[in-house]
C-alpha atoms as a PDB file:
ATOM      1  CA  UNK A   1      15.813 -68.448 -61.082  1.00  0.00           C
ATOM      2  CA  UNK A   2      17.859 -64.958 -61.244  1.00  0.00           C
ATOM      3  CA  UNK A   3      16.743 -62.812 -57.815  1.00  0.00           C
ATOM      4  CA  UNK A   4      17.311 -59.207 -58.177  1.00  0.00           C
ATOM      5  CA  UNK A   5      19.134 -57.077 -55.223  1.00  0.00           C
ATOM      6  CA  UNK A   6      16.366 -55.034 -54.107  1.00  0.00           C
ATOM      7  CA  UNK A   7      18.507 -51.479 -53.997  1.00  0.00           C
ATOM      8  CA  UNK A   8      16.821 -48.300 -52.897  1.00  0.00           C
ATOM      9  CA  UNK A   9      14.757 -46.806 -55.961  1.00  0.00           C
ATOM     10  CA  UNK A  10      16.694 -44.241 -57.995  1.00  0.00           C
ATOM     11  CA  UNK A  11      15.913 -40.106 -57.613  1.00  0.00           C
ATOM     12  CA  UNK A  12      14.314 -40.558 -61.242  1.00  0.00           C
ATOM     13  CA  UNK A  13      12.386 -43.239 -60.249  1.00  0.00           C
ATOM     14  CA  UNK A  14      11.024 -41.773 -57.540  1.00  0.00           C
ATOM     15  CA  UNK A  15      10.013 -38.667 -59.688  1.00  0.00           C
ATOM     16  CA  UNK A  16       8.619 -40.893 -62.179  1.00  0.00           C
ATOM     17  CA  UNK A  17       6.225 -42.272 -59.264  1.00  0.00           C
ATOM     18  CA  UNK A  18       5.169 -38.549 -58.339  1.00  0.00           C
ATOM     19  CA  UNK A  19       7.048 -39.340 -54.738  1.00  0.00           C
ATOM     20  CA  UNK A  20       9.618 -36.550 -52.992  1.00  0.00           C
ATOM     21  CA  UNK A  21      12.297 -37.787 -51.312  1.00  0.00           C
ATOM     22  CA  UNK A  22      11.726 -35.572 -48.399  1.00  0.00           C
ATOM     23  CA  UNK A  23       8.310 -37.540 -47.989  1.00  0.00           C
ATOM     24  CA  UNK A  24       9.582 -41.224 -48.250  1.00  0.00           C
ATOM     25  CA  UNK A  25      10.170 -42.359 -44.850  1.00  0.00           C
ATOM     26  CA  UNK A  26       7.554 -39.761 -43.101  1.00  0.00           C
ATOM     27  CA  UNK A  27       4.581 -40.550 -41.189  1.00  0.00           C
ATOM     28  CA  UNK A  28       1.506 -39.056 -41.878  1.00  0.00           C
ATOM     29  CA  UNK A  29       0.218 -36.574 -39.226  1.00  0.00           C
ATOM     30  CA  UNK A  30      -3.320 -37.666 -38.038  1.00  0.00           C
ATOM     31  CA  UNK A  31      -6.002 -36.328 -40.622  1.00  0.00           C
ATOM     32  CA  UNK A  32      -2.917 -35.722 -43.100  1.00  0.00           C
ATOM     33  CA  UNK A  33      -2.589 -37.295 -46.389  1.00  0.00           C
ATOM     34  CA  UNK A  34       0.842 -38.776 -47.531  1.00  0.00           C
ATOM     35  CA  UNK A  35       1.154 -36.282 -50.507  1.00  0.00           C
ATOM     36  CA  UNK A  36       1.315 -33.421 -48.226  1.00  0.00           C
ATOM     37  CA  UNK A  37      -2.231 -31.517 -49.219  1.00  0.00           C
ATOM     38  CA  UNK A  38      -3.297 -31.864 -45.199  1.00  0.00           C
ATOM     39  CA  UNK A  39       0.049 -29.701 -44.022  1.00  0.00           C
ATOM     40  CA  UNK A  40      -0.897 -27.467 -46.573  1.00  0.00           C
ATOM     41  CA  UNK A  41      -4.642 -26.885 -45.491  1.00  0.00           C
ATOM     42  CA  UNK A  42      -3.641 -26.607 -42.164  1.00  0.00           C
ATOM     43  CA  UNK A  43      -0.974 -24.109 -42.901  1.00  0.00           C
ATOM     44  CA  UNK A  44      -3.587 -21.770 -44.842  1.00  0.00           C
ATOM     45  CA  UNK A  45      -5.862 -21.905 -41.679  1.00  0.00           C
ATOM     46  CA  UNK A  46      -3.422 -20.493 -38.930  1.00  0.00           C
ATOM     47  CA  UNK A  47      -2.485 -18.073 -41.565  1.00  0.00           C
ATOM     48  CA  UNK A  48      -6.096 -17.183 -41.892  1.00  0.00           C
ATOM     49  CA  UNK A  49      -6.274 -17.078 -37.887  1.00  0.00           C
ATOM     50  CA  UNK A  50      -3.585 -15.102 -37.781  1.00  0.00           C
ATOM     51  CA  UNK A  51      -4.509 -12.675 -40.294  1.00  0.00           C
ATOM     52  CA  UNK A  52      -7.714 -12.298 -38.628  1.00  0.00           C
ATOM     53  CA  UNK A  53      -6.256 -11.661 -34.880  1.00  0.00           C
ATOM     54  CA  UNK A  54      -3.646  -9.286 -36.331  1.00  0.00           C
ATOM     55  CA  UNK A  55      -6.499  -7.438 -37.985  1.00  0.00           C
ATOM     56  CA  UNK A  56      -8.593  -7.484 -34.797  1.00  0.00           C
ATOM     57  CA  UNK A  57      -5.844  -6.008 -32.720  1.00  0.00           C
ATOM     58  CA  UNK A  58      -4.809  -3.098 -34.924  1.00  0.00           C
ATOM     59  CA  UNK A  59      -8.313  -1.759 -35.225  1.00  0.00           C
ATOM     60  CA  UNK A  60      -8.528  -1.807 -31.288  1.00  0.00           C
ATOM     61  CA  UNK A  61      -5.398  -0.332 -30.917  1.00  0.00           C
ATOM     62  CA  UNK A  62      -6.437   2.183 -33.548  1.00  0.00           C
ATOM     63  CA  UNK A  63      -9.801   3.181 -31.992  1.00  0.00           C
ATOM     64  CA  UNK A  64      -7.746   3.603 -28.877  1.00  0.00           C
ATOM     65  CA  UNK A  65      -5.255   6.047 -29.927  1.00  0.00           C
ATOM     66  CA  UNK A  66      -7.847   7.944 -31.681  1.00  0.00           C
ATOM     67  CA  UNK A  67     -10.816   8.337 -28.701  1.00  0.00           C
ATOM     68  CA  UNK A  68     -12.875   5.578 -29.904  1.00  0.00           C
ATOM     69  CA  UNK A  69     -11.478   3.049 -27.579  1.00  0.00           C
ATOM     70  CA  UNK A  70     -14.280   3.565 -24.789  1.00  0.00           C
ATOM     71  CA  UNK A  71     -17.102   3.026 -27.289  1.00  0.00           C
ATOM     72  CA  UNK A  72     -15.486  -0.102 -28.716  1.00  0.00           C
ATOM     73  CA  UNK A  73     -15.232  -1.568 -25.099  1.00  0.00           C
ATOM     74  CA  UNK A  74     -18.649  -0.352 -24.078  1.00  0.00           C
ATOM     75  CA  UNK A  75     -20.257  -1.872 -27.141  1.00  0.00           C
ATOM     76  CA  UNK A  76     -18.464  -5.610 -26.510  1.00  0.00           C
ATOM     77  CA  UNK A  77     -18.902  -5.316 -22.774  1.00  0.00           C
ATOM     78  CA  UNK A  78     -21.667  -2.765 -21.560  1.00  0.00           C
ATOM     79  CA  UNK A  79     -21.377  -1.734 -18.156  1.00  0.00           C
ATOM     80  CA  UNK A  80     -23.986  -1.752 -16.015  1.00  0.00           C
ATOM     81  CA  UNK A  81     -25.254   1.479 -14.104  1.00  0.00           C
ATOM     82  CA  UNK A  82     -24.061  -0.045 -11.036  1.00  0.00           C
ATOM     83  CA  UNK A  83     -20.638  -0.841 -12.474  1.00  0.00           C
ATOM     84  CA  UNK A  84     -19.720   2.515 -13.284  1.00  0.00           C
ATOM     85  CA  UNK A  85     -18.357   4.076 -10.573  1.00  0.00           C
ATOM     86  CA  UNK A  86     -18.147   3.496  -6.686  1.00  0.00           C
ATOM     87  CA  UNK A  87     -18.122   5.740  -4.260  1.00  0.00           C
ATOM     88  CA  UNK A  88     -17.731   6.430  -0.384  1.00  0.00           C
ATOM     89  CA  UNK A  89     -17.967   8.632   2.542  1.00  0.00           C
ATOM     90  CA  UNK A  90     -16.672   9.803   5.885  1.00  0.00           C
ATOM     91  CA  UNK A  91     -17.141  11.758   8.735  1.00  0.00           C
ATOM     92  CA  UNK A  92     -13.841  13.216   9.763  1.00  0.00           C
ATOM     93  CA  UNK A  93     -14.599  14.040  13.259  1.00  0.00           C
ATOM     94  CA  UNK A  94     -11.146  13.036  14.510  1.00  0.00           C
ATOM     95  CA  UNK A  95      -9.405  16.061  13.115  1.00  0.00           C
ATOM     96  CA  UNK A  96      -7.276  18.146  15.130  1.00  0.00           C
ATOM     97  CA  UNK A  97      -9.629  21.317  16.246  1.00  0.00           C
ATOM     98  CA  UNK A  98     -13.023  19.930  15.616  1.00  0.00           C
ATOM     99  CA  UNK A  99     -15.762  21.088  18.401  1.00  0.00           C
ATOM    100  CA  UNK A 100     -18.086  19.225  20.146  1.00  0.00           C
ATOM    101  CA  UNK A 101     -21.752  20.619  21.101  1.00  0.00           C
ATOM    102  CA  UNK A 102     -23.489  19.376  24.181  1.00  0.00           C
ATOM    103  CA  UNK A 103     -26.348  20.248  25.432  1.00  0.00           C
ATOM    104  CA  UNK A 104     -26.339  21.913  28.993  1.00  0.00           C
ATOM    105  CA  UNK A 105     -27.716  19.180  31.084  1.00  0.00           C
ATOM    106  CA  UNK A 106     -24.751  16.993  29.640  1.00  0.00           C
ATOM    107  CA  UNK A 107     -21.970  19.717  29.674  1.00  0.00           C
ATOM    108  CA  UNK A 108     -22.505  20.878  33.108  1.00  0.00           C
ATOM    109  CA  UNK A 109     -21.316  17.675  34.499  1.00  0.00           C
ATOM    110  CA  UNK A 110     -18.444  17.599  31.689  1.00  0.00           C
ATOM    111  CA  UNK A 111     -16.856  20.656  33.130  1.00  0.00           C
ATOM    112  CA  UNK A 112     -15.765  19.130  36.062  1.00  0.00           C
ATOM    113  CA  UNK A 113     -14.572  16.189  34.844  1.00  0.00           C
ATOM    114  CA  UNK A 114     -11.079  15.044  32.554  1.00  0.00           C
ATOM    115  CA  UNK A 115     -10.897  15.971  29.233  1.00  0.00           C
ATOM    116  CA  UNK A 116     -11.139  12.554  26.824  1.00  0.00           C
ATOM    117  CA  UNK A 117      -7.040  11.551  25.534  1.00  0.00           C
ATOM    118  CA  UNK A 118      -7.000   9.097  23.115  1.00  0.00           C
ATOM    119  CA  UNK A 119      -8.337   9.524  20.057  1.00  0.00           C
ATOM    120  CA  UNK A 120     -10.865   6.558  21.535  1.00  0.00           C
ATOM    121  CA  UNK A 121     -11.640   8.675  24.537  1.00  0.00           C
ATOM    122  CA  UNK A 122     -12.511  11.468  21.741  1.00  0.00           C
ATOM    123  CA  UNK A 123     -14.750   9.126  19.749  1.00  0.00           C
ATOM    124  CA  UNK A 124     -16.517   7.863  22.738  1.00  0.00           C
ATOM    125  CA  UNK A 125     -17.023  11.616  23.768  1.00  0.00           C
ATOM    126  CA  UNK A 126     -18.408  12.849  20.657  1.00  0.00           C
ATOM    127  CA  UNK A 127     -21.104   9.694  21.019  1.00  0.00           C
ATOM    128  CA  UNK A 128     -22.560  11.123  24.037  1.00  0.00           C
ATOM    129  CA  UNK A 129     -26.079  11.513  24.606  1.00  0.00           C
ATOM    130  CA  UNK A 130     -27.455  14.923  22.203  1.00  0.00           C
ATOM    131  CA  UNK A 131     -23.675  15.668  21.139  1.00  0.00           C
ATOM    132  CA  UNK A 132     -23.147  17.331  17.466  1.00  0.00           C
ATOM    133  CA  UNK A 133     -20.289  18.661  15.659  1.00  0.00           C
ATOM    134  CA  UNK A 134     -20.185  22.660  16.985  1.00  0.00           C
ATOM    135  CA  UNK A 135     -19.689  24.910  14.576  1.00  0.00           C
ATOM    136  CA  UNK A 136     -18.724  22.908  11.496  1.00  0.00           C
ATOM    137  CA  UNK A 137     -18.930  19.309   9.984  1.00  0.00           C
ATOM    138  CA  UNK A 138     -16.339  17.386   7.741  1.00  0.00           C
ATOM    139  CA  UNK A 139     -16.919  14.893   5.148  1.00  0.00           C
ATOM    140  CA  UNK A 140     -14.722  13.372   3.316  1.00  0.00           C
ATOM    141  CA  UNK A 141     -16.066  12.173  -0.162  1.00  0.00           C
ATOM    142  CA  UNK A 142     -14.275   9.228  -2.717  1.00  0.00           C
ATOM    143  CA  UNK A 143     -15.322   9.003  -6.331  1.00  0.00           C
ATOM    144  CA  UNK A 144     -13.742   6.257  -9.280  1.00  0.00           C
ATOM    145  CA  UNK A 145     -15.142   5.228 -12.256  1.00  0.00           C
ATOM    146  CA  UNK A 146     -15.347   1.677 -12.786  1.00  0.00           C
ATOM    147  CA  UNK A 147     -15.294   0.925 -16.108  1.00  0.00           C
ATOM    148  CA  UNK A 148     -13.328   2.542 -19.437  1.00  0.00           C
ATOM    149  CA  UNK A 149     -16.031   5.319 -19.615  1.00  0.00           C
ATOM    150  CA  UNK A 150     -15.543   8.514 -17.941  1.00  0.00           C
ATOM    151  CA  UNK A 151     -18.167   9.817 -15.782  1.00  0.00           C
ATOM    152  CA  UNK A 152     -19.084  13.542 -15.724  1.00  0.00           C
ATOM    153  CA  UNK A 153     -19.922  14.853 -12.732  1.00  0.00           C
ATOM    154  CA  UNK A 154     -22.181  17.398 -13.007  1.00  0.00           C
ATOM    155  CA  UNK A 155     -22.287  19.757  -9.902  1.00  0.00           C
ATOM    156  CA  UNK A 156     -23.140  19.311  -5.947  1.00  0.00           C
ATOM    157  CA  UNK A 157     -26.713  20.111  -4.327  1.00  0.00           C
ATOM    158  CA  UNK A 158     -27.181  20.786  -0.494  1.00  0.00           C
ATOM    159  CA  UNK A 159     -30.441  20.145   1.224  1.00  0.00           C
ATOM    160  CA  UNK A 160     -30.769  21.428   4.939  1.00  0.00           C
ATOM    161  CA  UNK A 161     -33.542  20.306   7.748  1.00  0.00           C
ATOM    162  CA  UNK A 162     -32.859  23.367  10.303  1.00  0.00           C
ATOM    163  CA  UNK A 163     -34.065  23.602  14.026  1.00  0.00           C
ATOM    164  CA  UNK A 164     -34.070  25.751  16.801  1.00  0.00           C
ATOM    165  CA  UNK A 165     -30.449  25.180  18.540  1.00  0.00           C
ATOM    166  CA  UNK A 166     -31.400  24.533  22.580  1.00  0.00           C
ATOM    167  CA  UNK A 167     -28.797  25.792  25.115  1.00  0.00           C
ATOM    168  CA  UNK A 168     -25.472  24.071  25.104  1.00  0.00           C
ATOM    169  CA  UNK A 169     -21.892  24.640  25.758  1.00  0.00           C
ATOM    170  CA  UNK A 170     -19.305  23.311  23.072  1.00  0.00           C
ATOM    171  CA  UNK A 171     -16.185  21.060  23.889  1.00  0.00           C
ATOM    172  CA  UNK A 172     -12.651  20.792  21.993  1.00  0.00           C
ATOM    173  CA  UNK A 173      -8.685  19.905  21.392  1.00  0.00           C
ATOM    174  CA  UNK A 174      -7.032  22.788  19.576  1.00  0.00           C
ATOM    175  CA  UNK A 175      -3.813  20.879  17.353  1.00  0.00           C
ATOM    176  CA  UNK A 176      -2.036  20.156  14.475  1.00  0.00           C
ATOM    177  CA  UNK A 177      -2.171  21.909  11.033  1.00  0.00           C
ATOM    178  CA  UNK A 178      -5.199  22.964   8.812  1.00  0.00           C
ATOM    179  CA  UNK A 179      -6.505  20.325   6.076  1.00  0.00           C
ATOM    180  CA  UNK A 180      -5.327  20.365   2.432  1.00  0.00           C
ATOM    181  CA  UNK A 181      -6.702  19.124  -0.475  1.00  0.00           C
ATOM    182  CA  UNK A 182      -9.874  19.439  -2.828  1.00  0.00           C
ATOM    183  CA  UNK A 183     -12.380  20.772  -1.297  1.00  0.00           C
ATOM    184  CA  UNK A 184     -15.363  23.658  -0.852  1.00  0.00           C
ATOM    185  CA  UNK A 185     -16.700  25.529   2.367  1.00  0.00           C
ATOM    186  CA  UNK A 186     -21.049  25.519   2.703  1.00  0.00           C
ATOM    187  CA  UNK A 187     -22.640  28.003   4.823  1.00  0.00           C
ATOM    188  CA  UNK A 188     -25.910  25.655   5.608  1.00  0.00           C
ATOM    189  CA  UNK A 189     -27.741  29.095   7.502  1.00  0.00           C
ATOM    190  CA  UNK A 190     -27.742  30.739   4.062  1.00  0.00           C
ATOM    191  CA  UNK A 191     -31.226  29.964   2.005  1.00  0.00           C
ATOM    192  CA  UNK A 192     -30.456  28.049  -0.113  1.00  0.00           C
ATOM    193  CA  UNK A 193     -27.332  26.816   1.248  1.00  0.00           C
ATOM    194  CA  UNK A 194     -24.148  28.760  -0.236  1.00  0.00           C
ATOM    195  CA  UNK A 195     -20.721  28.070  -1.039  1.00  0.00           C
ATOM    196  CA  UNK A 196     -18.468  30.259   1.131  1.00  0.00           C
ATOM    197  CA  UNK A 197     -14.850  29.095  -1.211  1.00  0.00           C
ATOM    198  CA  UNK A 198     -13.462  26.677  -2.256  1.00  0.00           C
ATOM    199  CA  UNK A 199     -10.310  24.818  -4.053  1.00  0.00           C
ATOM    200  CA  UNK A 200      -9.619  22.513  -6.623  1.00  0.00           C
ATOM    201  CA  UNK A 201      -5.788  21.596  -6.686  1.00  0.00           C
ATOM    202  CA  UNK A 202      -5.017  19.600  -3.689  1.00  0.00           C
ATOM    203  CA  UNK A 203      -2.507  22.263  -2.237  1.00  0.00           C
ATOM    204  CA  UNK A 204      -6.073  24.179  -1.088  1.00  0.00           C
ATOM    205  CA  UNK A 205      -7.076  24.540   2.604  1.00  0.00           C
ATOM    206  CA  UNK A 206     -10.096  23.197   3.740  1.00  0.00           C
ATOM    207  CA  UNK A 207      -9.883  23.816   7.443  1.00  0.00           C
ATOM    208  CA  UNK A 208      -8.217  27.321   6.771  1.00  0.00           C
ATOM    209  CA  UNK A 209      -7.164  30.053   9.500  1.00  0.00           C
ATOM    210  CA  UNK A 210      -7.036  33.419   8.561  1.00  0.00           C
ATOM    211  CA  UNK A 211      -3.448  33.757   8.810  1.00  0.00           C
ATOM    212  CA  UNK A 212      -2.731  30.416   6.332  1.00  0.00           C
ATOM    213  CA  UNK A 213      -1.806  30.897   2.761  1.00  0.00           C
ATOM    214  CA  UNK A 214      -3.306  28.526   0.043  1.00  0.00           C
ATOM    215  CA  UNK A 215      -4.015  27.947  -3.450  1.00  0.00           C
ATOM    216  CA  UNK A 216      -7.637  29.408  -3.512  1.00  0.00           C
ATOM    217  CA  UNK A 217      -8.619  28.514  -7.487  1.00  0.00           C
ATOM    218  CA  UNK A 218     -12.178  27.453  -6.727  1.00  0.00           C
ATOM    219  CA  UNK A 219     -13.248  24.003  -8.257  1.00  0.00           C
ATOM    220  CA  UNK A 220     -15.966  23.942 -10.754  1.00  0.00           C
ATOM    221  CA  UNK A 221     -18.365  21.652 -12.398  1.00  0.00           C
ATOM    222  CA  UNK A 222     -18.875  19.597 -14.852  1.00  0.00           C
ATOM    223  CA  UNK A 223     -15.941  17.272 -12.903  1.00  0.00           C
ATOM    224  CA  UNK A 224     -14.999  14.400 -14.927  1.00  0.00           C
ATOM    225  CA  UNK A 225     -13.463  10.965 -12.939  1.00  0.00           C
ATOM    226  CA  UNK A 226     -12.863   7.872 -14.038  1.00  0.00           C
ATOM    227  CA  UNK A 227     -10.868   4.610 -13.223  1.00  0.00           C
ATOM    228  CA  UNK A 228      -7.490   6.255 -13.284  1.00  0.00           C
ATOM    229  CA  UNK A 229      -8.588   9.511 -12.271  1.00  0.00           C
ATOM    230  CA  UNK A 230     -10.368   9.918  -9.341  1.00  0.00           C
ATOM    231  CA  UNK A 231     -12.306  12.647  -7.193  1.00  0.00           C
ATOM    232  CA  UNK A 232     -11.546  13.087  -3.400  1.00  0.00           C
ATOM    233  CA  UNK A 233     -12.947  15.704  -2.059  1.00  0.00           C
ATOM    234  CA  UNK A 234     -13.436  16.943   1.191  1.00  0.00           C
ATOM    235  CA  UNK A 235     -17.128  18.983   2.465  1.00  0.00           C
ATOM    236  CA  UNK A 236     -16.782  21.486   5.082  1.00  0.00           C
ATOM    237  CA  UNK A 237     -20.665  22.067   6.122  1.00  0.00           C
ATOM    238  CA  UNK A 238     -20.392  25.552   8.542  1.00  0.00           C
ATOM    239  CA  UNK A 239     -23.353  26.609  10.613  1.00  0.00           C
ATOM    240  CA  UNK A 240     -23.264  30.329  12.985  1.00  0.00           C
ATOM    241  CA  UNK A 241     -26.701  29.794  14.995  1.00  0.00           C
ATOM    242  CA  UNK A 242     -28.690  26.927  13.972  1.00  0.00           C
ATOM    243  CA  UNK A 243     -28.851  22.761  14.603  1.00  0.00           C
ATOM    244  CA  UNK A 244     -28.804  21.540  11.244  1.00  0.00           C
ATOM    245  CA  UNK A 245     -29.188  18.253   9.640  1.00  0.00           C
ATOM    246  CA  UNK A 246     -27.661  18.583   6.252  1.00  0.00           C
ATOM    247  CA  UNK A 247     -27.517  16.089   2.851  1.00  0.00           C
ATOM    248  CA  UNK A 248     -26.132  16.970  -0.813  1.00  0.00           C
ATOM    249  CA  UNK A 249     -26.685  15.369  -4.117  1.00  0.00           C
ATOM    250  CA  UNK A 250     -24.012  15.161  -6.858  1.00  0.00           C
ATOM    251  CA  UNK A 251     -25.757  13.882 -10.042  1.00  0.00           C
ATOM    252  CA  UNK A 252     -23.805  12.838 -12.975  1.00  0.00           C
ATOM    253  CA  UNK A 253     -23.965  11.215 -16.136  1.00  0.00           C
ATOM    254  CA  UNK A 254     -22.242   8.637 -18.597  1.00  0.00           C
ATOM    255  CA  UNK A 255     -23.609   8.750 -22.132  1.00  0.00           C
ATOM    256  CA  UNK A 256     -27.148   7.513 -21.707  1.00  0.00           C
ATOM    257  CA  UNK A 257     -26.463   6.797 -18.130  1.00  0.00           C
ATOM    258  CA  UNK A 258     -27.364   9.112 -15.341  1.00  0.00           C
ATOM    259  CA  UNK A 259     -27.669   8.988 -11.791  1.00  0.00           C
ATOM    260  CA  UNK A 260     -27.195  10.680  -8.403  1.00  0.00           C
ATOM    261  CA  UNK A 261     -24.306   9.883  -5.713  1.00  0.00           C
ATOM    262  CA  UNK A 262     -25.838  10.550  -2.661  1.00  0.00           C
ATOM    263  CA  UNK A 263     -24.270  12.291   0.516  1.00  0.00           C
ATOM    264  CA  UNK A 264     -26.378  11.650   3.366  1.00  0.00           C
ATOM    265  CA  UNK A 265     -24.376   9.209   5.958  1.00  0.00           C
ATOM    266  CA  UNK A 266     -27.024   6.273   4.862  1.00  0.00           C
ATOM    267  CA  UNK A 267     -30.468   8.129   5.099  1.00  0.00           C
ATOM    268  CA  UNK A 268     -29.330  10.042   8.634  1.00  0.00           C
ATOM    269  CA  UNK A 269     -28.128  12.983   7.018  1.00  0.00           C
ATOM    270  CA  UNK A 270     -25.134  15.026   8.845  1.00  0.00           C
ATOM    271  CA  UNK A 271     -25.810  16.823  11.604  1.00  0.00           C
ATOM    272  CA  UNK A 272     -23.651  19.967  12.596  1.00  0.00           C
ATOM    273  CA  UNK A 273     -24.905  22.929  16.005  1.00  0.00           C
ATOM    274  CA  UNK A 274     -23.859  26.651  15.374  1.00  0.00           C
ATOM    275  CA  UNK A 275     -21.600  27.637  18.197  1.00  0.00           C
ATOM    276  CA  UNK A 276     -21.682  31.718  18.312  1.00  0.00           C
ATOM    277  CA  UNK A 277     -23.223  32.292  21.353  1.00  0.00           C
ATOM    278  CA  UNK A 278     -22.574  29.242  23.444  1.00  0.00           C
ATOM    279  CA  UNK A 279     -19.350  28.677  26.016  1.00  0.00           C
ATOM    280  CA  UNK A 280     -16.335  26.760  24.895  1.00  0.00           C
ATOM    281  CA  UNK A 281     -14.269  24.715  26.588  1.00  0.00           C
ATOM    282  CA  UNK A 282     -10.709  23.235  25.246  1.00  0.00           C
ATOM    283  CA  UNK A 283      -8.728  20.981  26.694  1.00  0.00           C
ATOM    284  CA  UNK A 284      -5.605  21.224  28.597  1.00  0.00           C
ATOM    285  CA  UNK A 285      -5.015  17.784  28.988  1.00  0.00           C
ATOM    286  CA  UNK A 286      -6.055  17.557  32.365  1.00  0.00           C
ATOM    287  CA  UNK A 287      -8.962  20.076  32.770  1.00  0.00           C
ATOM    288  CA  UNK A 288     -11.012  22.174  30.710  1.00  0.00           C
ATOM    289  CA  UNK A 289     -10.659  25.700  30.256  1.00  0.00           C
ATOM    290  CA  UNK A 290     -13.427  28.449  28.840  1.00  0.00           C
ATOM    291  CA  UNK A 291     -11.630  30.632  26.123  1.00  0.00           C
ATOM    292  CA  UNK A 292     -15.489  32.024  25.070  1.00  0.00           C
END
């Protein structure tokens, strides 16, 4: 019997069976077929994929660059009312030069006694039983969007409980600079409150003297803020004669969205004693001493 050499199979051969040579000795992927019509369907899907993402991503980027971005977002991921912006207050009354009212049957036995030092001793002062901020009150007030929408702000209401100021003498530290930065002056004995001045660059001075210099263009609504621009702004609530508890309302809106940030230190309102009239005291640093 003859036995023929089994040699490798010839290029024509292996055309003749429909077989590549490239194919011969590979292993089928899993969920592949030998001839190679698996690599190809799964070549034509991530091309598909691809096709699809790339498309995805140059419309977003499209509707970005031409102001359509924020609706896009907003209509995949609506924002709640609550997510929109956040907000926050604070009663500066550690400034250099704020006054503190007393009434008299508290300030008599303050006169005799050492000024407060630290700025501790201050806040434990100002605590005291009937004390008030003499002569004006300021609030500082933070305002950021939240989401891609911007919010408009749309302009700043003041709401004033007045009383009749009792007898009282008014207590303070004269130092440091005057306050710069956004901000507007209220005159809470004018009815309805007015706006004395006020500045929106954040070279303006909201704790001006008379003899200081500042940028004076007055801020003006609608104010628009959002998450990469936001709104400080600081509230200088003045009073000549009265004791007044004050609050103010800034409502604002987001397309179909509206609502009101509230000013009103959680319900208590802000309250603020006119000092014309009463004694003042500063401090020396050891004593008091009346300069009205």
């Amino acid at each position: 019997m003859t036995v023929t050499p089994a040699y490798p199979p010839s290029e024509r051969a292996l055309r003749d069976r429909g077989v590549r040579r490239e194919r011969f000795n590979a292993r089928p992927m899993s969920g592949q077929h030998s001839d190679g019509q698996g690599t190809n369907t799964v070549a034509g899907r991530r091309k598909w994929l691809l096709g699809v993402g790339s498309a995805v991503l140059i419309a977003v980027l499209t509707a970005t660059v031409t102001g359509l971005g924020e609706k896009v977002i907003n209509a995949v991921f609506p924002p709640s009312p609550s997510q929109l912006l956040s907000y926050g207050m604070e009663e500066l009354g550690d400034e250099c030069g704020v006054s503190t009212y007393l009434p008299t049957r508290v300030a008599a036995a303050t006169i005799n006694s050492a000024p407060p030092y630290s700025v501790e001793d201050w806040a434990r002062f100002r605590h005291r039983a009937g004390a008030a901020y003499a002569g004006s009150d300021l609030v500082q007030v933070s305002i950021q969007g939240e989401s891609a929408r911007k919010i408009t702000l749309l302009g700043i209401d003041f709401e004033v409980l007045r009383r009749k100021r009792t007898a009282g003498m008014t207590f303070s530290a004269a130092c440091g600079d005057a306050l710069r930065g956004r901000g507007l002056q209220v005159d809470l004995d004018a009815e309805p409150p007015r706006i004395l001045s006020s500045s929106e660059t954040t070279e303006g001075i909201v704790t001006a003297a008379s003899s200081e210099s500042a940028d004076t263009s007055p801020i003006s609504f609608p104010w628009a803020v959002s998450v990469t621009d936001p709104l400080l702004l600081y509230v200088l609530a003045t009073s000549h004669s009265c004791d007044c508890v004050w609050t103010a309302r800034i409502p604002w809106v987001s397309g179909s969205k509206k609502g009101i940030i509230r000013i009103d230190n959680g319900g208590d309102g802000y309250r603020v004693v006119g000092s014309d009239g009463l004694a003042g005291y500063s401090s020396t640093g050891t004593s008091w001493r009346r300069y009205q």
